[in-house]
Protein backbone atom coordinates (compact mmCIF):
# COMPACT_ATOMS: atom_id res chain seq x y z
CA UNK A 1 102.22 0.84 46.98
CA UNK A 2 100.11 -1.39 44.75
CA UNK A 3 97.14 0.08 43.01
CA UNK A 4 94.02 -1.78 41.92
CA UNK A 5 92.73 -0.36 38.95
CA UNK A 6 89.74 -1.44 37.82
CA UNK A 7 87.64 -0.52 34.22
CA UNK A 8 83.96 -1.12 34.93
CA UNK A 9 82.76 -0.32 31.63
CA UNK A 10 85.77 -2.81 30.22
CA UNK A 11 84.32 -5.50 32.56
CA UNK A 12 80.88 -4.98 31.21
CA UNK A 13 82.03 -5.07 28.08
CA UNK A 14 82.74 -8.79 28.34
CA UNK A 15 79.19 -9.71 30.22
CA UNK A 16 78.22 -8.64 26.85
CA UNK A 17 80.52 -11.42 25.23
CA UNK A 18 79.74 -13.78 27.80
CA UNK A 19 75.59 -13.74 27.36
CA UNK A 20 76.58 -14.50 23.72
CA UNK A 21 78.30 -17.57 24.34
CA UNK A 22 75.69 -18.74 26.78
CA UNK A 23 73.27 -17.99 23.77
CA UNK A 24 74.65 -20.04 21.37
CA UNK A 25 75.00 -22.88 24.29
CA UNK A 26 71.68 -23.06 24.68
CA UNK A 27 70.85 -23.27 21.09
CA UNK A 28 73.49 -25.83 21.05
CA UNK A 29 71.01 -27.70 23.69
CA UNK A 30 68.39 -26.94 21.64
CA UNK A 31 69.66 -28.57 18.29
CA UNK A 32 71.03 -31.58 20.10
CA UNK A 33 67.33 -32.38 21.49
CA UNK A 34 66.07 -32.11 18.15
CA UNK A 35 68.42 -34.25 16.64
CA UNK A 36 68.07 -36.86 19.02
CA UNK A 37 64.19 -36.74 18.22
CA UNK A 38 65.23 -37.56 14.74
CA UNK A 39 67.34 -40.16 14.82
CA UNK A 40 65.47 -43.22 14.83
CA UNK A 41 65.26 -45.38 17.82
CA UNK A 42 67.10 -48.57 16.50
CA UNK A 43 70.20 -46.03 15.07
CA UNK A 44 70.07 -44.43 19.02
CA UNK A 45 70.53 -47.73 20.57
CA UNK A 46 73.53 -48.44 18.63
CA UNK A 47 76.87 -47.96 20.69
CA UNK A 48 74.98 -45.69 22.84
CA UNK A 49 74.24 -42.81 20.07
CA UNK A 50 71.25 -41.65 22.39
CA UNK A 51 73.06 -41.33 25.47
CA UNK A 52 75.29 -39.57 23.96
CA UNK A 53 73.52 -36.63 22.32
CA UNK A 54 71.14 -36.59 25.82
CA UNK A 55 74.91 -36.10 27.58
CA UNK A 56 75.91 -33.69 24.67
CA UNK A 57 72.37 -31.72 25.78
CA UNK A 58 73.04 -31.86 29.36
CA UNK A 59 76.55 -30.38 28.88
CA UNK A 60 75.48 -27.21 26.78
CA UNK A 61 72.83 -26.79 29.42
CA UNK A 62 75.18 -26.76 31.67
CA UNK A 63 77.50 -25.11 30.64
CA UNK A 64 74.68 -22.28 29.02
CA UNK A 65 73.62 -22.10 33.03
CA UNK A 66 77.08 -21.61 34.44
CA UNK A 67 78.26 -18.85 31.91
CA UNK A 68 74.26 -17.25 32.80
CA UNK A 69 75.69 -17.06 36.62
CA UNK A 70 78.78 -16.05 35.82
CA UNK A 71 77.40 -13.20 33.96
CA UNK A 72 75.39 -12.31 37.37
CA UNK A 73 78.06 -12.34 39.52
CA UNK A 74 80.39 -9.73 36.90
CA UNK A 75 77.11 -7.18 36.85
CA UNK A 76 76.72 -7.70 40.58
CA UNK A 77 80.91 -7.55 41.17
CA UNK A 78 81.03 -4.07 39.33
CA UNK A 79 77.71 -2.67 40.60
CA UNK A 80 78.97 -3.13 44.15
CA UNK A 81 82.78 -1.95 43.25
CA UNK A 82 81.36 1.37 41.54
CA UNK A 83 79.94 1.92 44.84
CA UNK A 84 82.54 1.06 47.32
CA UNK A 85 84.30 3.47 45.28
CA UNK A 86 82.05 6.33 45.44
CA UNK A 87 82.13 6.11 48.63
CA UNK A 88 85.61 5.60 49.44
CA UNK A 89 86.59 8.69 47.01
CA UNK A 90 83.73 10.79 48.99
CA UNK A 91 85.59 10.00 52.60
CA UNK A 92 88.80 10.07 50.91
CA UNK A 93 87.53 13.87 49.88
CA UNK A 94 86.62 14.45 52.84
CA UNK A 95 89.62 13.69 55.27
CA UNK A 96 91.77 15.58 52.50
CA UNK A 97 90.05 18.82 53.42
CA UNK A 98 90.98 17.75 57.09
CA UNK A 99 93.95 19.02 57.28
CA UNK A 100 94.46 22.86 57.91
CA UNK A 101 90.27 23.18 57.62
CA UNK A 102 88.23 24.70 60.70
CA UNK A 103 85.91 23.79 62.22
CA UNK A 104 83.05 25.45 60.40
CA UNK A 105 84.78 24.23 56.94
CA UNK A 106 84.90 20.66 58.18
CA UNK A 107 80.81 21.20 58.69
CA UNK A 108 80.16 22.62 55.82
CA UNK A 109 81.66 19.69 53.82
CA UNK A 110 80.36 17.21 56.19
CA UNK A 111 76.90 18.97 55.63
CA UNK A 112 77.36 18.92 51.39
CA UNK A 113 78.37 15.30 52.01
CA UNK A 114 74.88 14.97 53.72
CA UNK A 115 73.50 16.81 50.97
CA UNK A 116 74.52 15.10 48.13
CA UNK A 117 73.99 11.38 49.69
CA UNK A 118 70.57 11.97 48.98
CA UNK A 119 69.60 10.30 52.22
CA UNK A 120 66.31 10.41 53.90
CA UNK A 121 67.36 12.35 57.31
CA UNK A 122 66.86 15.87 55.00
CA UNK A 123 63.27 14.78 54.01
CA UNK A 124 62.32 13.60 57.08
CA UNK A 125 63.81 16.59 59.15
CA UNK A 126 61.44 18.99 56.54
CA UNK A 127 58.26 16.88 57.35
CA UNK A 128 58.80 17.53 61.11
CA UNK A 129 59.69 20.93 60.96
CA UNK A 130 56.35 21.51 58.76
CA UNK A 131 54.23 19.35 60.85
CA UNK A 132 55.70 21.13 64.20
CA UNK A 133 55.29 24.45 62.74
CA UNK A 134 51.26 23.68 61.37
CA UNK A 135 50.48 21.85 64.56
CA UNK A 136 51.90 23.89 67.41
CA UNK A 137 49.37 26.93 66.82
CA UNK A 138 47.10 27.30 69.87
CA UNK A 139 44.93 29.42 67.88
CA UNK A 140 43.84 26.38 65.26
CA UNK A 141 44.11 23.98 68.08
CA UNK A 142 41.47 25.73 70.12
CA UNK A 143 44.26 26.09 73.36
CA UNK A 144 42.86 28.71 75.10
CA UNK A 145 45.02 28.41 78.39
CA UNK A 146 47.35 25.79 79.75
CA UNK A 147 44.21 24.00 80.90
CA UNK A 148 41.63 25.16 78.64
CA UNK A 149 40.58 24.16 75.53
CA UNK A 150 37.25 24.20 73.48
CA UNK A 151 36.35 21.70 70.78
CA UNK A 152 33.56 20.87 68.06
CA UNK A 153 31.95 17.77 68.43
CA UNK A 154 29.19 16.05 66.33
CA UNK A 155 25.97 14.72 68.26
CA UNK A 156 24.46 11.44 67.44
CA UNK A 157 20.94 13.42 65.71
CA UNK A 158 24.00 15.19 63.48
CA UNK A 159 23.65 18.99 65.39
CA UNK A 160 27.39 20.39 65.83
CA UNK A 161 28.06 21.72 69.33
CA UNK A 162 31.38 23.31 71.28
CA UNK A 163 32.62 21.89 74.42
CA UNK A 164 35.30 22.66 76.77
CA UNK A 165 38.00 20.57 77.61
CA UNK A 166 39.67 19.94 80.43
CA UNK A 167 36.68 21.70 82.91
CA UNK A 168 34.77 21.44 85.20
CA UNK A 169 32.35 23.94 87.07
CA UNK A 170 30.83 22.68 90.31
CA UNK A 171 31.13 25.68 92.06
CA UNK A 172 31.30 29.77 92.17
CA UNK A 173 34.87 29.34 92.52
CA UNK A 174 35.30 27.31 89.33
CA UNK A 175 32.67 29.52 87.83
CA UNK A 176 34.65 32.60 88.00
CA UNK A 177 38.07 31.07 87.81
CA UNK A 178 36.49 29.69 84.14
CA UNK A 179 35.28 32.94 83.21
CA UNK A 180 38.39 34.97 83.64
CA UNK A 181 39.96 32.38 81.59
CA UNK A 182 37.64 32.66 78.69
CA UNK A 183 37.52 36.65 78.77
CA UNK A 184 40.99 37.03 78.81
CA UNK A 185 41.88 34.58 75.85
CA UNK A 186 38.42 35.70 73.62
CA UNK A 187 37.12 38.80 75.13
CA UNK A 188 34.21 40.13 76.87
CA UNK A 189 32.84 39.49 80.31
CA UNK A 190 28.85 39.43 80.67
CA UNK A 191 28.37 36.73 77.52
CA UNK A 192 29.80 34.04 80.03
CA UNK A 193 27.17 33.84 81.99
CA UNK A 194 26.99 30.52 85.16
CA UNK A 195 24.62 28.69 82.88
CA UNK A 196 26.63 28.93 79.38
CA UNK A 197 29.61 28.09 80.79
CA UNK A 198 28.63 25.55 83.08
CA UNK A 199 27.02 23.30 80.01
CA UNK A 200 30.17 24.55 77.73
CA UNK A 201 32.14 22.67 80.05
CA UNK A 202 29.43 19.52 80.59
CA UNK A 203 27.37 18.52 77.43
CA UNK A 204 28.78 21.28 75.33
CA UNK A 205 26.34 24.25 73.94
CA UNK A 206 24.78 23.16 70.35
CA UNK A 207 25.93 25.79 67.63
CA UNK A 208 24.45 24.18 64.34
CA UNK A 209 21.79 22.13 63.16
CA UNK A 210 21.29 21.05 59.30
CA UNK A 211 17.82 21.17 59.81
CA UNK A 212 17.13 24.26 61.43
CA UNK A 213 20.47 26.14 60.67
CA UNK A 214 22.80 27.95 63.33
CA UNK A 215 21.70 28.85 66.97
CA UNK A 216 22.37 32.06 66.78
CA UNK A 217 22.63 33.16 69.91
CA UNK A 218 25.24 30.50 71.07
CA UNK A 219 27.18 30.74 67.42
CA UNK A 220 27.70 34.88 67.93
CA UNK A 221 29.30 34.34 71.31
CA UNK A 222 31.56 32.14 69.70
CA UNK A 223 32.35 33.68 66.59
CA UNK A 224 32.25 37.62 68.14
CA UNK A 225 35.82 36.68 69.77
CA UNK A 226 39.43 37.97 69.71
CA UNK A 227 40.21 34.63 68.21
CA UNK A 228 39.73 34.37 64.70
CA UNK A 229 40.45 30.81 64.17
CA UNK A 230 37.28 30.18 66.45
CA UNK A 231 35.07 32.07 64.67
CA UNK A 232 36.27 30.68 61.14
CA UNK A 233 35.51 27.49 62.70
CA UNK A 234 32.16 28.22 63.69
CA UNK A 235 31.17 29.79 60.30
CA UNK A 236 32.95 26.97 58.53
CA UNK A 237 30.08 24.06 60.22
CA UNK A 238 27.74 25.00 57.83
CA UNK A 239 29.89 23.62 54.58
CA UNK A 240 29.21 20.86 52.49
CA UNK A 241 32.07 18.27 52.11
CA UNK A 242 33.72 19.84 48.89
CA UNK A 243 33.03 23.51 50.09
CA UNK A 244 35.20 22.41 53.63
CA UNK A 245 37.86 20.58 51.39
CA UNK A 246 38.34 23.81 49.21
CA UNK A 247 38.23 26.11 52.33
CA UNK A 248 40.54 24.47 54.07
CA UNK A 249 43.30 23.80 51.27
CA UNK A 250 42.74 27.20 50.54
CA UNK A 251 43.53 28.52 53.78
CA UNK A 252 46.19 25.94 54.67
CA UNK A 253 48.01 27.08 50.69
CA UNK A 254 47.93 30.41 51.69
CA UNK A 255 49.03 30.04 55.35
CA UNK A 256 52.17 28.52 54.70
CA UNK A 257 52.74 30.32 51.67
CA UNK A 258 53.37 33.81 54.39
CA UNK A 259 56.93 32.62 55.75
CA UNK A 260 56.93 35.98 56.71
CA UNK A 261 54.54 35.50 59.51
CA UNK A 262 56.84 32.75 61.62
CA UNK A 263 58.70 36.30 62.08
CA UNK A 264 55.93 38.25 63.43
CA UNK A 265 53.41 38.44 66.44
CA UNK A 266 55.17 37.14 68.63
CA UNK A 267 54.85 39.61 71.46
CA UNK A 268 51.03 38.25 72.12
CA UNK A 269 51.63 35.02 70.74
CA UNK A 270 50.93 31.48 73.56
CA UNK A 271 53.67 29.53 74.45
CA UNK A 272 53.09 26.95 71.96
CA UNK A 273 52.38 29.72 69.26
CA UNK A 274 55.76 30.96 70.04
CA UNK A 275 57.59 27.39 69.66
CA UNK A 276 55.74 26.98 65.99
CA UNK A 277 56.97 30.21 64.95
CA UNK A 278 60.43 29.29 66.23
CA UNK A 279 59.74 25.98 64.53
CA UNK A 280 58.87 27.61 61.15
CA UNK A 281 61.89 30.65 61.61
CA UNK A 282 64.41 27.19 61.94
CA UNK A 283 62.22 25.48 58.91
CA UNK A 284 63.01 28.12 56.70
CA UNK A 285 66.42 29.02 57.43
CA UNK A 286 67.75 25.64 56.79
CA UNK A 287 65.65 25.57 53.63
CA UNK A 288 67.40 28.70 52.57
CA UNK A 289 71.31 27.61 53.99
CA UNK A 290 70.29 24.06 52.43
CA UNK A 291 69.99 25.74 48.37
CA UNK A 292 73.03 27.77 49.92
CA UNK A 293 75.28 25.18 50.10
CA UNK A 294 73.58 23.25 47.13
CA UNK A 295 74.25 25.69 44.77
CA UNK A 296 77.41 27.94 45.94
CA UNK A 297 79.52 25.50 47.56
CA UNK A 298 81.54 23.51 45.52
CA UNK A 299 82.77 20.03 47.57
CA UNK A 300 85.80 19.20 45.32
CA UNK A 301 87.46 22.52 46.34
CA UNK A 302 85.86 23.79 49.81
CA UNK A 303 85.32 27.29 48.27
CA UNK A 304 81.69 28.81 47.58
CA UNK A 305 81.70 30.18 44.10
CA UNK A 306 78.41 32.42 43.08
CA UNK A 307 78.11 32.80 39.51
CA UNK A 308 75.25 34.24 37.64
CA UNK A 309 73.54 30.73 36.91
CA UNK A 310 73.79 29.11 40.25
CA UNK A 311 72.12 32.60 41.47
CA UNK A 312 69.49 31.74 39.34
CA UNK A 313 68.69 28.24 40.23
CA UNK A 314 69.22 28.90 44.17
CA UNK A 315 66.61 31.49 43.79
CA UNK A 316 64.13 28.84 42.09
CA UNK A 317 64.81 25.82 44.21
CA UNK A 318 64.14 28.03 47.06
CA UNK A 319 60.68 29.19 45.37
CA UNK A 320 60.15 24.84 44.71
CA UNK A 321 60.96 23.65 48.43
CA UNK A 322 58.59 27.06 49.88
CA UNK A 323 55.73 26.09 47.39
CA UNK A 324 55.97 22.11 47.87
CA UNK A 325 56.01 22.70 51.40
CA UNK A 326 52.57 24.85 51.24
CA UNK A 327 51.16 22.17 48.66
CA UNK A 328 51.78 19.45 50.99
CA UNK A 329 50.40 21.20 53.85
CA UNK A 330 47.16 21.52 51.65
CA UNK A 331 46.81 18.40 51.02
CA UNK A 332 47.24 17.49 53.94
CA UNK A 333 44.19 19.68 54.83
CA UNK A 334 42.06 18.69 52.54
CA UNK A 335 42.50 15.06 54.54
CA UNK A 336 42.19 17.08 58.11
CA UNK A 337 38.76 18.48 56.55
CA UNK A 338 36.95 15.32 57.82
CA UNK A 339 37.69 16.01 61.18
CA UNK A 340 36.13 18.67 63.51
CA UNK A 341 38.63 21.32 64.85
CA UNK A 342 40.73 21.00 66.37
CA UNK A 343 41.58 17.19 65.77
CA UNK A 344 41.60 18.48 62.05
CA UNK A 345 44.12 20.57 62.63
CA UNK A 346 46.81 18.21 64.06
CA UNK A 347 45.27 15.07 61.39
CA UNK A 348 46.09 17.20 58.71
CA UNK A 349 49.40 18.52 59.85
CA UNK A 350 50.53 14.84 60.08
CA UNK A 351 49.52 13.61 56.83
CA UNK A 352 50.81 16.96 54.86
CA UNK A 353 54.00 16.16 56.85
CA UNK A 354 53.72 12.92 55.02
CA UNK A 355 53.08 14.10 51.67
CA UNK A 356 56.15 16.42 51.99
CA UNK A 357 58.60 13.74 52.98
CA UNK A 358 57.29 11.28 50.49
CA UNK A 359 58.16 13.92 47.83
CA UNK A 360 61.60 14.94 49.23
CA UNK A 361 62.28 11.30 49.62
CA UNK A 362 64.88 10.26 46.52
CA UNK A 363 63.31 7.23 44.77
CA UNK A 364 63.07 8.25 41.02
CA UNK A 365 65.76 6.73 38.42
CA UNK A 366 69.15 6.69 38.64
CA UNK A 367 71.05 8.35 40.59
CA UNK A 368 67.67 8.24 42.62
CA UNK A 369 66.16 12.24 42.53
CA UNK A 370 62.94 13.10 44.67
CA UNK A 371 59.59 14.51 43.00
CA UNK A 372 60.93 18.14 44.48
CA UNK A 373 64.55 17.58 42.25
CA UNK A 374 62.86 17.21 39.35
CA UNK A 375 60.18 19.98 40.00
CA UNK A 376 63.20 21.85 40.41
CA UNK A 377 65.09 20.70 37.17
CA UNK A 378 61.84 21.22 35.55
CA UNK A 379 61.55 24.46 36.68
CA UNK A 380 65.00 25.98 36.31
CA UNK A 381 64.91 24.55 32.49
CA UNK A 382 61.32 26.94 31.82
CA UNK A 383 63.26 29.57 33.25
CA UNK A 384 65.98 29.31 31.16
CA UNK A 385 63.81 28.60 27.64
CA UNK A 386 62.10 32.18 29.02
CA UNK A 387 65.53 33.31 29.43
CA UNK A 388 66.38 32.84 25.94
CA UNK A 389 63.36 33.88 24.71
CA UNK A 390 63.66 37.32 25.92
CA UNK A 391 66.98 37.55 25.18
CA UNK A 392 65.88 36.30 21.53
CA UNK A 393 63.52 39.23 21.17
CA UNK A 394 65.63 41.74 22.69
CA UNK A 395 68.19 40.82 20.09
CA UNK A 396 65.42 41.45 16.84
CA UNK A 397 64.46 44.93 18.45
CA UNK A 398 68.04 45.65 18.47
CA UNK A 399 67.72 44.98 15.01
CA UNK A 400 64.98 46.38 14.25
CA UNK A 401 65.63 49.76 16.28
CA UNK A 402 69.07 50.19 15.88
């Protein structure tokens, strides 16, 4: 069977050769021009001198212009071969390790494959998972039943107040019906009074002024609750701009920062709670199997292989892709901070899930990396200068000591 063998770096070689020609060429049109401007006119006009040196320009251009494409087309000819190549040798990989694989091999390697394409479906599949996991709390989103909800809302004269959603009270029935509803998801029965509730649910109950300060009386039944998000909310009315900005990155740092928590509560936790936590149990799992297979599985071969280094950096890339995802998430507050809860909430889960996928997203140099690869390149270098260090000094006391 015939074989086409190709050199790229041969054939680049020779664009190299080629650019010099067309360099002299157009010198070559250069000098002509000028000669032709000094030749007098008289001496031109004799057996057609001057058309002759304006053809002898024309034909270096020409020629100059031609070798200039042809150069072009080589670069472009070898930048698409190298490529058709890759791939071809990646799917030619792959079906190899077809035969006699199982299932679960054949996944793996299709999954490396994935991996190592650097496409966007990874990144994108992160910023959802974060985005579903911040968003889908019914705590921060003020879901205090299947229909119920509360949220803050800023009155033309600039007074904060709390209103319910999704309510209505024209009756006793939907009085008490309202009231169960609230005592069961925040506590306490006698606070929810006909005449709170009923303008909770109409024109909302005012709960802070910035000229006169909180009204006390309707910010304690708020805040006094079994839900602490509502009460944090109700404190927070009172910041300034900046002072909500660091709050809320603050919180939203720390928050994702506990992975451990998508693993707990979940006995008392909504329905919607419960699909966030399941949401942010799936987010880091394939965070963790994703520096797995980065770092242990070696695609050439099919076999996992954990030596001491790759140890190392899987333990560091997983520490990068946990903090990105909790930096992201606080920037994303710090955007959600101009909102009133709970809109904030699900404005600055979006837009943290868009910070996230814009740094997973492989668009720096070549082979493209993401911000996140070369946090992590970054990072596993420090760790090995400190690495060296200590083993540096450890070497001198040995020295020194023995």
């Amino acid at each position: 069977m015939s074989r086409i063998s190709i050199q790229p770096g041969t054939v680049l070689d020779s664009t190299a050769a080629l650019n010099r020609v067309s360099s002299i060429m157009s010198n070559a049109a250069g000098v002509i021009s000028a000669v032709k401007s000094g030749v007098d006119g008289q001496i031109q006009a004799r057996r057609g001198i001057g058309g002759r040196l304006v053809q002898a320009s024309r034909t270096a251009s020409d020629l100059n212009k031609m070798l200039s494409e042809l150069s072009d087309f080589v670069n472009q000819s070898v930048s698409r071969y190298v490529k058709a190549d890759q791939s071809i040798s990646r799917k030619a990989q792959y079906v190899g390790l077809l035969s006699g694989s199982s299932v679960w091999d054949v996944s793996i390697h299709a999954y490396s494959l994935l991996l190592g394409d650097r496409r966007p479906f990874i990144a994108a599949r992160n910023a959802l998972l974060l985005y579903a996991s911040n968003a889908l709390n019914s705590g921060k989103r003020l879901r205090l039943a299947k229909d119920l909800g509360l949220k803050f809302v800023r009155n033309a004269d600039g007074s904060i107040s709390v209103r319910m959603t999704k309510a209505k009270i024209t009756s006793n029935q939907d009085y008490f019906k309202y009231r169960k509803m609230m005592s069961e998801a925040l506590g306490g029965t006698a606070k929810w009074n006909r005449e709170f509730l009923t303008r909770l649910a109409k024109e909302g109950v005012p709960i802070y002024d910035p000229k006169r300060g909180y009204y006390r009386s309707n910010a304690n039944k708020l805040s006094n609750t079994r839900l602490g998000d509502l009460g944090r909310y109700v404190e927070a009315v009172k910041n300034s701009r900046g002072q909500a900005m660091r709050s809320a990155t603050k919180a939203a740092f720390i928050d994702n920062l506990k992975v451990w928590e998508s693993f707990t509560g979940w006995k008392d936790a909504s329905a919607m709670t419960r699909v966030g936590k399941g949401v942010g149990v799936a987010g880091i799992g394939l965070t963790v199997f994703d520096n797995v297979v980065d770092n242990f599985y070696v695609q050439q071969t099919g076999e996992w292989r954990a030596e001491p280094g790759k140890v190392k950096e899987f333990v560091v890339d997983t520490a990068v892709d946990v903090g990105t995802a909790a930096g992201s998430a606080a920037a994303g507050a710090v955007i959600g901070s101009f909102f009133l809860p709970p809109a904030g909430t699900v404005v600055g889960a979006a837009a943290g899930a868009g910070i996230n996928f814009v740094l997973n997203t492989k668009m720096i140099g070549d082979p493209p990396q993401s911000v996140v690869d070369v946090t992590k390149n970054a990072a596993n270098a420090a760790v090995d200068k400190i690495g060296d260090a200590a083993g540096s000094i450890t070497k001198k006391l040995d020295k020194i000591f023995w």
